[in-house]
C-alpha atoms as a PDB file:
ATOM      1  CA  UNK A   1     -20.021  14.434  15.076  1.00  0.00           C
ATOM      2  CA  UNK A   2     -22.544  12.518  13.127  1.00  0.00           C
ATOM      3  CA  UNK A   3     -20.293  13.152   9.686  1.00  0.00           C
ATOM      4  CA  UNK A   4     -17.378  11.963  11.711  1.00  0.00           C
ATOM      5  CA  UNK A   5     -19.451   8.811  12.477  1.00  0.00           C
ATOM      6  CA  UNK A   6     -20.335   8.561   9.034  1.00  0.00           C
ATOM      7  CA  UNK A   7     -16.717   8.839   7.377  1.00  0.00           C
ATOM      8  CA  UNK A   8     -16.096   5.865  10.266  1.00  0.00           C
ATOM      9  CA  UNK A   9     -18.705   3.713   9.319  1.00  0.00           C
ATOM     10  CA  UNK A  10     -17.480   4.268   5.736  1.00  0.00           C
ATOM     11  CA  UNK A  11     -14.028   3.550   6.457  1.00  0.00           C
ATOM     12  CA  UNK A  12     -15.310   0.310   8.110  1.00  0.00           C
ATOM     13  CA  UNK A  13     -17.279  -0.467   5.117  1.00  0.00           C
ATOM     14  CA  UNK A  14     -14.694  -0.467   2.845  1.00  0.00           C
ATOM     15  CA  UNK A  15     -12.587  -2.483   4.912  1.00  0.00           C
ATOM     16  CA  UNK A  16     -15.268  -5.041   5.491  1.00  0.00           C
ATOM     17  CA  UNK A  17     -15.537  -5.327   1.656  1.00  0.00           C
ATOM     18  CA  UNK A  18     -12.302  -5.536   1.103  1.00  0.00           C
ATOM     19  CA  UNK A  19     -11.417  -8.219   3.718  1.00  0.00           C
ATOM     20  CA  UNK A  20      -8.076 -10.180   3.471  1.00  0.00           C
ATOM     21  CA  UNK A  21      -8.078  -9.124  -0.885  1.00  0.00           C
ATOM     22  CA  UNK A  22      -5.590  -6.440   0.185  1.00  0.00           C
ATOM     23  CA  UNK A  23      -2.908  -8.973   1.078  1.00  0.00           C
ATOM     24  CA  UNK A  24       0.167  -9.309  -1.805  1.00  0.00           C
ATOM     25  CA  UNK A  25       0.955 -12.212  -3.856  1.00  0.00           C
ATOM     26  CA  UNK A  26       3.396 -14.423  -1.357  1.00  0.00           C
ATOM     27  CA  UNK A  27       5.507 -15.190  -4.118  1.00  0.00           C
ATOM     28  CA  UNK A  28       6.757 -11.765  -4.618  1.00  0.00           C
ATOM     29  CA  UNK A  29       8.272 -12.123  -1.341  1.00  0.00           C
ATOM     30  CA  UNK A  30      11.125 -14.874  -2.440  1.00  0.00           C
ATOM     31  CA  UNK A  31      11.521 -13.000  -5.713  1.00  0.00           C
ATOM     32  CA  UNK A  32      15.176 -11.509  -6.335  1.00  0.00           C
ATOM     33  CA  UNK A  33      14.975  -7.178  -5.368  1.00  0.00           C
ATOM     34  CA  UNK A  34      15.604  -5.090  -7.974  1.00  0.00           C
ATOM     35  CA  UNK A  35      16.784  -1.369  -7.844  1.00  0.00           C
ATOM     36  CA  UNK A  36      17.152   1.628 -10.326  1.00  0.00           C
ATOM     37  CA  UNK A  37      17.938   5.115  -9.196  1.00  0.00           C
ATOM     38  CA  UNK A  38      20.404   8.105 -10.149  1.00  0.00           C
ATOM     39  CA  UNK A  39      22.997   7.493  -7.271  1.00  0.00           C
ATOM     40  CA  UNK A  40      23.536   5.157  -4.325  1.00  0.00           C
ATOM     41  CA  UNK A  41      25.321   5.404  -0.938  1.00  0.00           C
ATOM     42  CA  UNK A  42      25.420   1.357   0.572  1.00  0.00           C
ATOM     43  CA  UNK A  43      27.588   0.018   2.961  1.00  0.00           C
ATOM     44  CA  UNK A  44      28.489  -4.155   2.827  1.00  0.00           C
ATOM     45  CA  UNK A  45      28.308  -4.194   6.854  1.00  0.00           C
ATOM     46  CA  UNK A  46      25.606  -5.413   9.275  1.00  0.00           C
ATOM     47  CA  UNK A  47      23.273  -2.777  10.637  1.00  0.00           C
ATOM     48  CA  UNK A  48      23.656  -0.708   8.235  1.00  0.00           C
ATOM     49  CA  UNK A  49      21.779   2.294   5.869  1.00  0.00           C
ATOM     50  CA  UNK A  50      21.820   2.148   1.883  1.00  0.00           C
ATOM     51  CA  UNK A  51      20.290   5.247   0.805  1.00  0.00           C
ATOM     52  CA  UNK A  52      19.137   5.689  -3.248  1.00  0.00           C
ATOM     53  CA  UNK A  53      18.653   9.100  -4.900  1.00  0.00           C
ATOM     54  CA  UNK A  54      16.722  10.265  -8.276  1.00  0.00           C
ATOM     55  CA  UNK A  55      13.964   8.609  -9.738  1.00  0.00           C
ATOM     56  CA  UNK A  56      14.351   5.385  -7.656  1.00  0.00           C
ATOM     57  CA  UNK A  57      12.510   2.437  -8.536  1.00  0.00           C
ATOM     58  CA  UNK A  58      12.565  -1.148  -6.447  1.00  0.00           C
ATOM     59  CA  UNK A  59      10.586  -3.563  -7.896  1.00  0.00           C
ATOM     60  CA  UNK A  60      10.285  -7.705  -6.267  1.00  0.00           C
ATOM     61  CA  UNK A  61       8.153 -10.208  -8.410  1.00  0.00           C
ATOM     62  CA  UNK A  62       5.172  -7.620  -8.927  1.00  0.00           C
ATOM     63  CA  UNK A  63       5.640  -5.225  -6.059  1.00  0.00           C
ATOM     64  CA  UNK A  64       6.833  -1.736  -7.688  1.00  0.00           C
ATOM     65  CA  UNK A  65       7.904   1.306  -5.339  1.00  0.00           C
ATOM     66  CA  UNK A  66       9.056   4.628  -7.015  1.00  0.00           C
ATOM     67  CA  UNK A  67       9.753   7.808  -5.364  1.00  0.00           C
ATOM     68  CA  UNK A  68      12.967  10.421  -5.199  1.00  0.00           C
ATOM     69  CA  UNK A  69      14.972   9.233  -2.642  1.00  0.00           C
ATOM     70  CA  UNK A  70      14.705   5.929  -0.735  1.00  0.00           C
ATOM     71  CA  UNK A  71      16.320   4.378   2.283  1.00  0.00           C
ATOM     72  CA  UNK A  72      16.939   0.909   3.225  1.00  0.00           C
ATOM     73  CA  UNK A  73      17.920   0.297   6.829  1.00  0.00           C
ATOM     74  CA  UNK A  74      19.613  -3.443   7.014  1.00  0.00           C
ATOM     75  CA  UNK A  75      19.831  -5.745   9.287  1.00  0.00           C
ATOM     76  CA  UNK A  76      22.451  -7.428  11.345  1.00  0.00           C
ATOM     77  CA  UNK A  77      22.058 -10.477   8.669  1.00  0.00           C
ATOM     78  CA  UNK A  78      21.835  -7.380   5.917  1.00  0.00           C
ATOM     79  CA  UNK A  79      18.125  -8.369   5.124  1.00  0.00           C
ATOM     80  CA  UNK A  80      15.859  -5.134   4.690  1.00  0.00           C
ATOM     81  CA  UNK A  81      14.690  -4.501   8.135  1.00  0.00           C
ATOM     82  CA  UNK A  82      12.550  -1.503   6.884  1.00  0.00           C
ATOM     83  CA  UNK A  83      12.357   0.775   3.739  1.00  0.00           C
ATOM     84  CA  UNK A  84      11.128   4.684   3.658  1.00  0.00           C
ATOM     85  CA  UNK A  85      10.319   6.436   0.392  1.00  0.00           C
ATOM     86  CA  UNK A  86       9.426   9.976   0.105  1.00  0.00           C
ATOM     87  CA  UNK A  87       8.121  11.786  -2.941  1.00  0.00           C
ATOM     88  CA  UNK A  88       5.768  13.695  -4.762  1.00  0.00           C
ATOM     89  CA  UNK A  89       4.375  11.040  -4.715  1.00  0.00           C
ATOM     90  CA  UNK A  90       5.819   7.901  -3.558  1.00  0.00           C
ATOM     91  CA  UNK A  91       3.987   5.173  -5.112  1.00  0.00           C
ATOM     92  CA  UNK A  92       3.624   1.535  -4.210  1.00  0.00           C
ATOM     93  CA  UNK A  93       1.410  -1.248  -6.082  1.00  0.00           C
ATOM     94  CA  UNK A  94       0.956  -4.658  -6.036  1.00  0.00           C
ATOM     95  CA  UNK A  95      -1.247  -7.319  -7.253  1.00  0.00           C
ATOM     96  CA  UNK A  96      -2.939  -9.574  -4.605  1.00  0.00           C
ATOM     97  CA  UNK A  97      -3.266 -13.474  -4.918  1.00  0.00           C
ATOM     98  CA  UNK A  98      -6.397 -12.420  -7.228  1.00  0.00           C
ATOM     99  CA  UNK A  99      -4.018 -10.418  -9.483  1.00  0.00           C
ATOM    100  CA  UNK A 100      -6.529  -7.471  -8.321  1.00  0.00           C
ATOM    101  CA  UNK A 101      -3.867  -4.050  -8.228  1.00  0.00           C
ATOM    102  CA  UNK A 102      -3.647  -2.629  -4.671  1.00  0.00           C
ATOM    103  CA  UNK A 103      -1.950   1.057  -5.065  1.00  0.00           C
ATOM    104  CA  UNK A 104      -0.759   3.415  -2.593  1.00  0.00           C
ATOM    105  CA  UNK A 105       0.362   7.331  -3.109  1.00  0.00           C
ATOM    106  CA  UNK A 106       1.515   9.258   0.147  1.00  0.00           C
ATOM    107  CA  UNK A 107       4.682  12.108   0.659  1.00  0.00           C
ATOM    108  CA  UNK A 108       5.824   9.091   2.668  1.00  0.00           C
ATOM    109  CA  UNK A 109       5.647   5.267   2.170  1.00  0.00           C
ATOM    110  CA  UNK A 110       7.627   3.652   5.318  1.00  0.00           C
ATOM    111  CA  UNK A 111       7.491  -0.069   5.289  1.00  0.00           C
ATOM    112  CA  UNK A 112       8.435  -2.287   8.539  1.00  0.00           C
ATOM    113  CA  UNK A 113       9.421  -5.255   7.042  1.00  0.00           C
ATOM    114  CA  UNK A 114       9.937  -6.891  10.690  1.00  0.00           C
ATOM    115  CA  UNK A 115       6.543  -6.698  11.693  1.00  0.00           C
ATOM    116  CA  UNK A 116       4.874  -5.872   8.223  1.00  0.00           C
ATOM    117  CA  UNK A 117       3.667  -2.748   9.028  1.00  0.00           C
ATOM    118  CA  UNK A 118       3.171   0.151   6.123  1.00  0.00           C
ATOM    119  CA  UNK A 119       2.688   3.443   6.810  1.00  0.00           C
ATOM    120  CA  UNK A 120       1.898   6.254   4.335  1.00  0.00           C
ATOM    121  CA  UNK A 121       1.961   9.848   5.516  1.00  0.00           C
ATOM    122  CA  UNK A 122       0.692  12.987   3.974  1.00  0.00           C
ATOM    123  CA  UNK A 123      -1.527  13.088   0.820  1.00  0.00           C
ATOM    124  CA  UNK A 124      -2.386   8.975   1.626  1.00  0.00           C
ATOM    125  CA  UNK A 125      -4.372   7.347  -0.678  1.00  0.00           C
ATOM    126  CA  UNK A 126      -4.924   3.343  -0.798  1.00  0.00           C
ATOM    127  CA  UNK A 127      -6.836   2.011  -3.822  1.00  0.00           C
ATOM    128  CA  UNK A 128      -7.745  -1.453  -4.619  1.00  0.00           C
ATOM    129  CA  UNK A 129      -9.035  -2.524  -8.007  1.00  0.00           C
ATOM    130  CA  UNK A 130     -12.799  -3.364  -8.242  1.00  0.00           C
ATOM    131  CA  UNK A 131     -13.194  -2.316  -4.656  1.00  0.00           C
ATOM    132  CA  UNK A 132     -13.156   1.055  -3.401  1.00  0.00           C
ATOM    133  CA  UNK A 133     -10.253   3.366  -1.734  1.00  0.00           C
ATOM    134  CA  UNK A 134      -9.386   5.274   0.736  1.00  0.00           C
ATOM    135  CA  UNK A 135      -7.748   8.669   1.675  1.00  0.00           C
ATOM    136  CA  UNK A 136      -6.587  10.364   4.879  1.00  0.00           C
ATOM    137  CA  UNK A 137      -3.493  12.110   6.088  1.00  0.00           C
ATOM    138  CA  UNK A 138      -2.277   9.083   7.733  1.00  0.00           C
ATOM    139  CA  UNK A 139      -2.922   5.057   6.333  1.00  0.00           C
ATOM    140  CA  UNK A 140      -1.319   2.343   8.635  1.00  0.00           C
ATOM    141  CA  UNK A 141      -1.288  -1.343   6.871  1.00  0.00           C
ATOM    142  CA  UNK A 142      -0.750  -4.637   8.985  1.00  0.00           C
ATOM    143  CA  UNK A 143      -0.082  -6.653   6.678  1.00  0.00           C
ATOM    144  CA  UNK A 144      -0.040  -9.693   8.757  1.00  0.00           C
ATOM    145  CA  UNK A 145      -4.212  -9.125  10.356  1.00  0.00           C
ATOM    146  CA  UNK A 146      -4.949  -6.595   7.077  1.00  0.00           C
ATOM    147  CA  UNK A 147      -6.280  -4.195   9.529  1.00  0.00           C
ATOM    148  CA  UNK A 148      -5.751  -0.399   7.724  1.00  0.00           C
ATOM    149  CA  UNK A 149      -6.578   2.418  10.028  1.00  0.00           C
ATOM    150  CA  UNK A 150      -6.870   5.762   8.632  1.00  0.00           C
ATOM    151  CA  UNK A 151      -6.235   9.018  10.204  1.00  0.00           C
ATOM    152  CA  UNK A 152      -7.133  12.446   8.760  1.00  0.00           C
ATOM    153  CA  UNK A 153      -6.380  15.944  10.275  1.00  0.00           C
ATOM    154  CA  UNK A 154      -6.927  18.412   7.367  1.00  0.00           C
ATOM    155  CA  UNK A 155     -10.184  18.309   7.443  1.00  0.00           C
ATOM    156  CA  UNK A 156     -10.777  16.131  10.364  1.00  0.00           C
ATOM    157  CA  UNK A 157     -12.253  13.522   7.723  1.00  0.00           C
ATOM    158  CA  UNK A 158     -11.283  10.092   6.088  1.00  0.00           C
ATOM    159  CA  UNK A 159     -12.414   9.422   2.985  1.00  0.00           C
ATOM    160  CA  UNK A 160     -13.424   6.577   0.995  1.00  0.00           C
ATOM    161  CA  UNK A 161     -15.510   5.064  -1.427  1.00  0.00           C
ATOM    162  CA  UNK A 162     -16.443   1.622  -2.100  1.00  0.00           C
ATOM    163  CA  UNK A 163     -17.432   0.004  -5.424  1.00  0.00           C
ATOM    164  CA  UNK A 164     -20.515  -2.147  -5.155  1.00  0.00           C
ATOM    165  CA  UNK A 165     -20.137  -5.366  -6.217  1.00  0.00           C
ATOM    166  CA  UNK A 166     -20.598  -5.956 -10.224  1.00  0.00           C
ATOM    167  CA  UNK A 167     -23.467  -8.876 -10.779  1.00  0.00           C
ATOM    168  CA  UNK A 168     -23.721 -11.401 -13.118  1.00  0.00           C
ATOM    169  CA  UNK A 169     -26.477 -10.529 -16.384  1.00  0.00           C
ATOM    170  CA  UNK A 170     -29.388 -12.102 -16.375  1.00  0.00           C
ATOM    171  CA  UNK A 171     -29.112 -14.597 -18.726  1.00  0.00           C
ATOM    172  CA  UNK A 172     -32.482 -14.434 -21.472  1.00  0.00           C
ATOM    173  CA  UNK A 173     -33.957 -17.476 -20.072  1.00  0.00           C
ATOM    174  CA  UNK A 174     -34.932 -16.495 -16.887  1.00  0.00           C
ATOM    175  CA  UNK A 175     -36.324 -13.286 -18.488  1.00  0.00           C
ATOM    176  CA  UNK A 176     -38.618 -15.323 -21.412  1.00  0.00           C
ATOM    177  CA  UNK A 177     -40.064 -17.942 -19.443  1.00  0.00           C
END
């Protein structure tokens, strides 16, 4: 119980460090969607699936996602309502408005774009540049608060570590008086 407590308090930690620097560059999100992959299945109707196969790769402003098959569920106005990318692993990164990179690794990388929820499953792993990351069976992203709640059952742990913060040098001045 009290390691349970600990990996917790760790967890919270690392969010609390972390704050709102997990949150992606706005820009990306007007930035044209591109898409690379071995085959595609899409449909031109509302409501609809598009599903991409082989070493797929979508990539807006400086958001990349790879993975081996992904699967775009569309809207009635054929905007990407939500995206799920399995792999070994499925990879997403991103630079925040700080141009820090924010990375994520999971079997599974399921993105609600309506309510900006992410999701990674199995093998989860969130890392954010300078400030520590975080591992569990089960990461969940709002995007909108930047609340990430981790879940673990392998072990029954979360992990994480968190970078302390890098200081300034002294400068010589203040050490000769």
């Amino acid at each position: 119980m009290v390691l349970k407590r600990l990996a917790t308090s760790l967890l919270l930690a690392l969010l609390l460090a972390v704050g709102g620097a997990a949150i992606a560059k706005k820009a990306d999100r007007s930035a044209p969607i591109g898409i690379v992959a071995k085959s595609t299945k899409a449909y031109d109707s509302p409501s609809s699936v598009t599903t991409l196969k082989g070493n797929v790769r979508i990539t807006q402003g400086s958001l990349v996602v790879t993975g081996d098959v992904a699967t775009l569920y569309m809207d009635e106005n054929q905007q990407i309502a939500r995206v799920v990318v399995t792999g070994r692993p499925a990879h997403i990164q991103e630079l925040d408005e700080q141009n820090r990179l924010i990375q994520g690794d999971a079997e599974t990388l399921d993105y609600d774009n309506v309510h900006q929820i992410a999701v990674l499953t199995r093998n989860a792993i969130v890392k954010i540049e300078g400030q520590g990351e975080v591992q569990g069976d089960k990461l969940t992203y709002d995007v909108n608060s930047t609340e990430l709640k981790a879940e673990s059952t392998a072990d029954g742990f979360v992990h994480g570590v968190i970078f302390p913060k890098q200081r300034a040098p002294a400068s010589e001045g203040a050490l000769h008086p």
